[in-house]
Each structure stands twice: as structure tokens, then as C-alpha cells.
N, C-alpha and C. Protein backbone atom coordinates (compact mmCIF):
# COMPACT_ATOMS: atom_id res chain seq x y z
N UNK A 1 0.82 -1.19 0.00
CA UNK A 1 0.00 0.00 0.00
C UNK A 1 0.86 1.26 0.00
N UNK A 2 1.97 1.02 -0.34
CA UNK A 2 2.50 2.36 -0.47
C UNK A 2 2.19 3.11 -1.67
N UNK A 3 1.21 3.44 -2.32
CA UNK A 3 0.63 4.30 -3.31
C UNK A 3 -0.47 5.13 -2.36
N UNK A 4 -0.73 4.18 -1.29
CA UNK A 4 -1.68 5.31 -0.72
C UNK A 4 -0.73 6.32 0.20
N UNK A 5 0.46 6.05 0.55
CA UNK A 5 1.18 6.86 1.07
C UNK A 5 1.90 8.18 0.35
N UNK A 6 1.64 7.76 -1.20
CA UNK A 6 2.60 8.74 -2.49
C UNK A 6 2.42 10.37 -1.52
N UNK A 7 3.24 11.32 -2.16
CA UNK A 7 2.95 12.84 -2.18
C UNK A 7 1.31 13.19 -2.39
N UNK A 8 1.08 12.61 -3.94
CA UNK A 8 0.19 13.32 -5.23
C UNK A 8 -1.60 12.67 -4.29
N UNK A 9 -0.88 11.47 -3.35
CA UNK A 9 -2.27 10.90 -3.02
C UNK A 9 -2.75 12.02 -1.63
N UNK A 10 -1.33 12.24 -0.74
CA UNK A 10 -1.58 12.86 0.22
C UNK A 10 -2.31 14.55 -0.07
N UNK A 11 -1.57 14.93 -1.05
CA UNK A 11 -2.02 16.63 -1.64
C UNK A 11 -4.08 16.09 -2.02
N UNK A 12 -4.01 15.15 -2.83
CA UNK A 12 -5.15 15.58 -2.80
C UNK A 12 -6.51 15.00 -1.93
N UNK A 13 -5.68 14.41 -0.57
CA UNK A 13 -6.61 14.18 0.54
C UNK A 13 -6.53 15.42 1.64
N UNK A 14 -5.60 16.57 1.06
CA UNK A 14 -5.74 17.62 1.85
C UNK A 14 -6.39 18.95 1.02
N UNK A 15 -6.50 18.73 -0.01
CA UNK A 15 -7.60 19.65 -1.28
C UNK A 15 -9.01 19.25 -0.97
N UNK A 16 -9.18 17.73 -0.55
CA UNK A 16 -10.57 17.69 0.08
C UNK A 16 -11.12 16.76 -0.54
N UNK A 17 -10.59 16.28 -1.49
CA UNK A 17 -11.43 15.13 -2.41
C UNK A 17 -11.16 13.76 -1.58
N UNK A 18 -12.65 13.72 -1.55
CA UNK A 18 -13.13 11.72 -0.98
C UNK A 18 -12.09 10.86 -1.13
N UNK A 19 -12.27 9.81 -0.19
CA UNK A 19 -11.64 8.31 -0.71
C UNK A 19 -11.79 7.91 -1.92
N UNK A 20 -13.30 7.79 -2.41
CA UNK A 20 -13.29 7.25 -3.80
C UNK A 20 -13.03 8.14 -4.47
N UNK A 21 -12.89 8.99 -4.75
CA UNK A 21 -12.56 9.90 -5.92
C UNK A 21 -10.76 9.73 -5.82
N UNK A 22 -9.90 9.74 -4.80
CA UNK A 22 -8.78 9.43 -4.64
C UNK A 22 -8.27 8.12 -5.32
N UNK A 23 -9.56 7.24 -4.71
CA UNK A 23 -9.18 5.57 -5.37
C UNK A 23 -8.72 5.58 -6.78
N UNK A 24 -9.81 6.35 -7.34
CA UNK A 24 -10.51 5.68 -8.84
C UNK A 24 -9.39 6.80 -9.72
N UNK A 25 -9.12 7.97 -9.17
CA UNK A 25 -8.30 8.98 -10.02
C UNK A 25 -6.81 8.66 -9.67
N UNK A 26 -6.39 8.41 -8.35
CA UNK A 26 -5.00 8.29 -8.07
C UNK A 26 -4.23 6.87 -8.20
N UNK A 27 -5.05 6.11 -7.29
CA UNK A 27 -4.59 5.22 -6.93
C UNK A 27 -4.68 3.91 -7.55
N UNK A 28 -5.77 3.81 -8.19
CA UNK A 28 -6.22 2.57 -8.94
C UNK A 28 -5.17 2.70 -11.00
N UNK A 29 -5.27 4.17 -11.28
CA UNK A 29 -4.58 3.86 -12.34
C UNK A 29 -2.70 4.12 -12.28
N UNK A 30 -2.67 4.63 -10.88
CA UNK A 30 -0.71 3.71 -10.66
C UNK A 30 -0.66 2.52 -10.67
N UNK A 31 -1.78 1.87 -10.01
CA UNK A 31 -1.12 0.13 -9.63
C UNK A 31 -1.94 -0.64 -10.46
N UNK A 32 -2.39 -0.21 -11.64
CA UNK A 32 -3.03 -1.28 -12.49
C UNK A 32 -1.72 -1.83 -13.55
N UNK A 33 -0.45 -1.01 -13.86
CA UNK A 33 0.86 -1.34 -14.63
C UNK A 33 1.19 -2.48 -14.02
N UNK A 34 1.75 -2.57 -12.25
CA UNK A 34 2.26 -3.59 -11.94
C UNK A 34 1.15 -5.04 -11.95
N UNK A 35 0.05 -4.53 -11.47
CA UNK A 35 -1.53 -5.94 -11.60
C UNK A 35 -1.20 -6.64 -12.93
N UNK A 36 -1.34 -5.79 -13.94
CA UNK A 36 -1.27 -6.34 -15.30
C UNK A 36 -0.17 -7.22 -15.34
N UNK A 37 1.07 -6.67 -15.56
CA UNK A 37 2.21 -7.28 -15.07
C UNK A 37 2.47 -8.74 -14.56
N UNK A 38 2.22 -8.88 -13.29
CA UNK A 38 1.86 -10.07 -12.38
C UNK A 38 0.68 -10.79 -12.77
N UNK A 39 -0.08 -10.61 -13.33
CA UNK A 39 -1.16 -11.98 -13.91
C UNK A 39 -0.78 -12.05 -15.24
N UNK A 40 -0.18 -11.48 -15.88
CA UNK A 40 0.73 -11.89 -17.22
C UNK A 40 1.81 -12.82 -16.71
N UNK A 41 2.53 -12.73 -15.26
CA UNK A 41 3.72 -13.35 -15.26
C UNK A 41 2.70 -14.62 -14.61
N UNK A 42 1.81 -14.39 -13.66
CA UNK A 42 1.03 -15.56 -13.21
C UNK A 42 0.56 -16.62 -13.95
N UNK A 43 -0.04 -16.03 -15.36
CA UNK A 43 -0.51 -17.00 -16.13
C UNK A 43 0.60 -18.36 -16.75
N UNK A 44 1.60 -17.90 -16.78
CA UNK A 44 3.26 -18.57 -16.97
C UNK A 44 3.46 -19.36 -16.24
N UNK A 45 2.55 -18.73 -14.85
CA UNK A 45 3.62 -19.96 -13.79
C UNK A 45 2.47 -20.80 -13.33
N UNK A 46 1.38 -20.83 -13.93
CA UNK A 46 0.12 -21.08 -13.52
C UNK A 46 -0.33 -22.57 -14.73
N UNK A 47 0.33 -22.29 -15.93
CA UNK A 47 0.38 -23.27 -16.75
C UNK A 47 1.62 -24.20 -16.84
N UNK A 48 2.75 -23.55 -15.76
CA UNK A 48 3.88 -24.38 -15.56
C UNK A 48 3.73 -25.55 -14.60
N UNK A 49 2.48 -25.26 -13.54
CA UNK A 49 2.23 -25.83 -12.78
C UNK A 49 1.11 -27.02 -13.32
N UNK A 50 0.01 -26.52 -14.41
CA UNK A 50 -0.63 -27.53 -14.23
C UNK A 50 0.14 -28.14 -14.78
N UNK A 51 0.91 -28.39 -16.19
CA UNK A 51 1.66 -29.38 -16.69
C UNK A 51 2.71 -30.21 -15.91
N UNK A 52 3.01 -29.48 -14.59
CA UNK A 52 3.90 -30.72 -14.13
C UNK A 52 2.55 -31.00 -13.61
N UNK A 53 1.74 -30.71 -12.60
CA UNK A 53 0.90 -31.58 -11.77
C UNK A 53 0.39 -32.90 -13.03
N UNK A 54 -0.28 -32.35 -14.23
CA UNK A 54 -0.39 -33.39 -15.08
C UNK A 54 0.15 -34.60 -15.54
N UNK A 55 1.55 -33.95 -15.52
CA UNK A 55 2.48 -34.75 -16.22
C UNK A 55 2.61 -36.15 -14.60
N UNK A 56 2.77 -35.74 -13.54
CA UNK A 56 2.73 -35.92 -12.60
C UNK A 56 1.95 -37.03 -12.19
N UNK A 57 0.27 -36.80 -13.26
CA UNK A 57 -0.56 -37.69 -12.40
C UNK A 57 -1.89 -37.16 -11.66
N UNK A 58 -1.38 -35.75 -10.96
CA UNK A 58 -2.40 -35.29 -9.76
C UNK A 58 -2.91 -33.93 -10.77
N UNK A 59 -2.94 -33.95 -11.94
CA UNK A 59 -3.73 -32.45 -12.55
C UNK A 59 -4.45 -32.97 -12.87
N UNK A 60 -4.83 -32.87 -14.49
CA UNK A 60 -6.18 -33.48 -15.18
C UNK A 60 -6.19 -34.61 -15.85
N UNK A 61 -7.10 -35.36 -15.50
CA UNK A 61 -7.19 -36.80 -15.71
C UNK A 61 -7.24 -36.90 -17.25
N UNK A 62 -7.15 -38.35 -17.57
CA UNK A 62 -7.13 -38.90 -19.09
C UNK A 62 -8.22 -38.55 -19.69
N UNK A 63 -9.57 -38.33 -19.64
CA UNK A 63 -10.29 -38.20 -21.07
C UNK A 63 -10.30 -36.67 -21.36
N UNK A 64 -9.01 -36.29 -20.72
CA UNK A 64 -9.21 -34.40 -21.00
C UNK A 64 -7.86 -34.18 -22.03
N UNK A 65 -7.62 -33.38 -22.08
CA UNK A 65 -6.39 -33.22 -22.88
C UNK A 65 -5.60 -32.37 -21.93
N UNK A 66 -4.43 -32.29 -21.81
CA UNK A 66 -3.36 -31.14 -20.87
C UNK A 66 -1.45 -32.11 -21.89
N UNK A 67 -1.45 -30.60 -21.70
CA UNK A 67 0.19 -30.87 -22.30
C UNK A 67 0.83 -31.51 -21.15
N UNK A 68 0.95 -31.77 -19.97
CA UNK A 68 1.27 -32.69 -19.21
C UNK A 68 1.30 -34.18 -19.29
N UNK A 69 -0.13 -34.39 -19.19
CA UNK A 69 -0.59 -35.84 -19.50
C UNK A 69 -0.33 -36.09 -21.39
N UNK A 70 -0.04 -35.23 -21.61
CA UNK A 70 0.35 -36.04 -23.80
C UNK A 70 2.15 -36.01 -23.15
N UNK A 71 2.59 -35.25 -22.35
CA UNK A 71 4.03 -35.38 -22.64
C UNK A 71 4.33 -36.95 -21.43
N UNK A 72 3.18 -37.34 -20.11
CA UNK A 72 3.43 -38.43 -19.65
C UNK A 72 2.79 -39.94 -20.15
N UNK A 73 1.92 -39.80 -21.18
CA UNK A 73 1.55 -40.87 -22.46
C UNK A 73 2.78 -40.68 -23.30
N UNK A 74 3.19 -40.05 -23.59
CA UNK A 74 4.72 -40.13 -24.78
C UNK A 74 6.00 -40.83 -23.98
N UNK A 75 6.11 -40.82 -22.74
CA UNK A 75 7.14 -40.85 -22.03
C UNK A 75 7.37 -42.26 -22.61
N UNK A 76 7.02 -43.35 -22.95
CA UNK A 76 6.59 -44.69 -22.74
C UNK A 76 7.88 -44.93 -24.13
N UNK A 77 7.18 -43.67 -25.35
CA UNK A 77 7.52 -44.10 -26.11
C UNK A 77 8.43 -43.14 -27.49
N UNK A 78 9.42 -42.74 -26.13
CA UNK A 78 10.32 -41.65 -26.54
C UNK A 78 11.32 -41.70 -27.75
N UNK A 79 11.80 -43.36 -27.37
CA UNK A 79 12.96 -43.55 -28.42
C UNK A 79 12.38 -43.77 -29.62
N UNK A 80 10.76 -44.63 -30.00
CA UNK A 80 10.55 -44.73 -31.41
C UNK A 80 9.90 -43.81 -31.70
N UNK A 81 8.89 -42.59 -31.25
CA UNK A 81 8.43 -41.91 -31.72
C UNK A 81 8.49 -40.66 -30.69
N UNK A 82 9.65 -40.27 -30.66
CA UNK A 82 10.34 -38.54 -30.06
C UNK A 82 9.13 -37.96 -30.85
N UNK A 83 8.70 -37.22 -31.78
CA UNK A 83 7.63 -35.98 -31.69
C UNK A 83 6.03 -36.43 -30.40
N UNK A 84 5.85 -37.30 -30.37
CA UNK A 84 4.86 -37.13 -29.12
C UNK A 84 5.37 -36.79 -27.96
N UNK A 85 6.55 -36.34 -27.74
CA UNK A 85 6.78 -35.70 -26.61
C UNK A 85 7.38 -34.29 -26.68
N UNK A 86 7.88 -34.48 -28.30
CA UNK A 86 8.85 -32.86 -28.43
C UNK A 86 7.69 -32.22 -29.00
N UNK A 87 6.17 -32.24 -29.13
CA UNK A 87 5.57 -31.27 -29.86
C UNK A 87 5.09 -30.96 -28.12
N UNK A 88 3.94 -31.18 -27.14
CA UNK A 88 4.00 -30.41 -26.26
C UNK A 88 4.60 -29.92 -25.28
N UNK A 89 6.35 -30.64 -25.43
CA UNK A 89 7.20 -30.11 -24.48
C UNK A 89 7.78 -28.65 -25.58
N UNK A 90 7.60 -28.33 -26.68
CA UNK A 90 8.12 -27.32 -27.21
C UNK A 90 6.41 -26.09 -26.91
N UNK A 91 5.09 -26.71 -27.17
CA UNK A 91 4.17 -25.58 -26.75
C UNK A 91 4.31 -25.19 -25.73
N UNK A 92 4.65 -25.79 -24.28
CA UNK A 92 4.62 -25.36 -23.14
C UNK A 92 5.46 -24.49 -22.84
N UNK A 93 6.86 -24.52 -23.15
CA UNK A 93 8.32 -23.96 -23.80
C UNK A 93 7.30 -22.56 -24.65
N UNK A 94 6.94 -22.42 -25.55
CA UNK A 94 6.77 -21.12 -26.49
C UNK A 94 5.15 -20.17 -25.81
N UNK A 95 4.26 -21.33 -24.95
CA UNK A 95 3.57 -20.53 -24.10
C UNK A 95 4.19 -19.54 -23.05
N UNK A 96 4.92 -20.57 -21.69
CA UNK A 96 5.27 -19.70 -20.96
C UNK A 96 6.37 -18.93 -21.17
N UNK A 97 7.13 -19.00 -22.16
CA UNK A 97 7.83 -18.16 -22.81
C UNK A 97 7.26 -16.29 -23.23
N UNK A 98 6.39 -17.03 -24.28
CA UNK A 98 5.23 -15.95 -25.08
C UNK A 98 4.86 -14.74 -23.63
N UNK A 99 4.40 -15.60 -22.33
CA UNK A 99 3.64 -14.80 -21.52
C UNK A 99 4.83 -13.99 -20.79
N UNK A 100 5.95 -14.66 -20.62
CA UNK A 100 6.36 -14.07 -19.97
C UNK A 100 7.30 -12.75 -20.92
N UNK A 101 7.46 -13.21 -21.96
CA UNK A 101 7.74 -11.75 -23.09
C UNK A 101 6.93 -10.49 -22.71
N UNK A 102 5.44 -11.19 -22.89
CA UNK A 102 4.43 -10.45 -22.75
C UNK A 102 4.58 -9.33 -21.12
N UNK A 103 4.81 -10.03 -20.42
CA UNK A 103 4.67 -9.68 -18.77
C UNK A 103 6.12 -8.53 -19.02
N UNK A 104 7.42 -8.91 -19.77
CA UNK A 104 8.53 -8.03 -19.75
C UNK A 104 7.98 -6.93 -20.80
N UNK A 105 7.75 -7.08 -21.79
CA UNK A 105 6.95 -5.69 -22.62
C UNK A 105 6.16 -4.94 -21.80
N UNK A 106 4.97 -5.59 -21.22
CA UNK A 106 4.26 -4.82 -20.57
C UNK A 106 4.86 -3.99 -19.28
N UNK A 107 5.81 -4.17 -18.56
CA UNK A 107 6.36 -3.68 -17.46
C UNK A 107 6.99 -2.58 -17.74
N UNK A 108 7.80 -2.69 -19.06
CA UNK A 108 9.00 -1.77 -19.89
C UNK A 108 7.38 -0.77 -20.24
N UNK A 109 6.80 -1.16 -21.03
CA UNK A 109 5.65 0.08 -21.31
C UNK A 109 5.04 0.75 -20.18
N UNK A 110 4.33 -0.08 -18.92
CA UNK A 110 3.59 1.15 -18.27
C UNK A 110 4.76 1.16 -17.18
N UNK A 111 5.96 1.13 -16.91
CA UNK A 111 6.71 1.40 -16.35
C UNK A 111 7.91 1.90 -16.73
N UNK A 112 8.02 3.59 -17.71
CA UNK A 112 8.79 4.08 -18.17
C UNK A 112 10.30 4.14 -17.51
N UNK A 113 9.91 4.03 -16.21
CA UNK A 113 10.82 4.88 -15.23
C UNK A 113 12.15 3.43 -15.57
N UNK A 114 11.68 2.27 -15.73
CA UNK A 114 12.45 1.24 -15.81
C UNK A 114 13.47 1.00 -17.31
N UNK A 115 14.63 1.25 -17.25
CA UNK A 115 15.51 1.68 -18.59
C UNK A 115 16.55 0.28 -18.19
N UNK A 116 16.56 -0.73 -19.36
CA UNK A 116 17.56 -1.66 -19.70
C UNK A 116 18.42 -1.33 -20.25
């Protein structure tokens, strides 16, 4: 909660304007850059997880589909037929990849102040 502590939040709880008018004008559009951010990077680590739980056993069962469970049905049969395991071990690879591009673009954009 240190956005509710900023300067710009304190000046204009001493000009007189409400909580919500503070929320919705100050405070809600600073910390929507980093929100965005973090459920872009969440979604990455969120599909990293079901595929091991899958792959695992304890995610989603057999009559569903999950890149987990196709890469622990391939496991069996790696040496004669390698693409049932290198096609969803490379989507999972170019998903959480993709998101997490996504999560570094987006940070670099609504977070100017941040220079690589």
C-alpha cells in the first residue's frame, strides 16, 4: 500500500477530495501497470504448474487433454516416436515463454521509469 502513502495521493486528501474519488483517479490507475504485469507473469507460472501436476498424475485426468498428461503418455515411447513428446514439451516452452515476453513488454511500457 505504499501508493496510498505517495505525495500526489496525500495533496489531494488535503484539497478535500473523498476516498473514492482518490481511489478511482490516483490510486487505482498507478497500480493497475504492476496488476497487469503479475497476472501476465502468473498465467506462466500457472500453466507451468498444471503441466507438471499433469504430467505428474495429480492435474487433469485422461479423457481431457493437458500438455502434461500427452508429454506423460509419450514418455513410454520416446525412443521410437520422439515428436509425441517434443511437440507439447516445445508448446509449453513457447507458451510460458510468449507470456512471460508479454509480462517483460508490458512492465517496460507502463513502467517508463524502468531503462535496460
Amino acid at each position: 500500500m505504499s501508493v496510498k502513502e505517495r505525495d500526489y495521493v496525500t495533496a489531494a486528501r488535503n484539497l478535500g477530495a473523498g476516498s473514492f474519488r482518490i481511489a478511482v483517479e490516483h490510486i487505482v490507475p498507478n497500480i493497475m501497470g504492476p496488476v497487469i504485469v503479475a497476472a501476465s507473469l502468473g498465467i506462466a507460472n500457472a500453466i507451468l504448474m498444471e503441466s507438471s501436476l499433469s504430467f505428474l498424475g495429480l492435474g487433469v485426468q485422461i479423457p481431457r487433454a493437458s500438455w502434461g498428461s500427452m508429454l506423460q503418455s509419450a514418455q513410454g515411447h520416446i525412443l521410437d516416436a520422439p515428436r509425441l513428446a517434443v511437440f507439447p514439451g516445445v508448446l509449453i516452452l513457447c507458451t510460458v515463454l510468449s507470456f512471460n515476453l508479454l509480462g517483460d513488454v508490458l512492465r517496460t511500457a507502463l513502467e517508463p521509469k524502468i531503462v535496460k
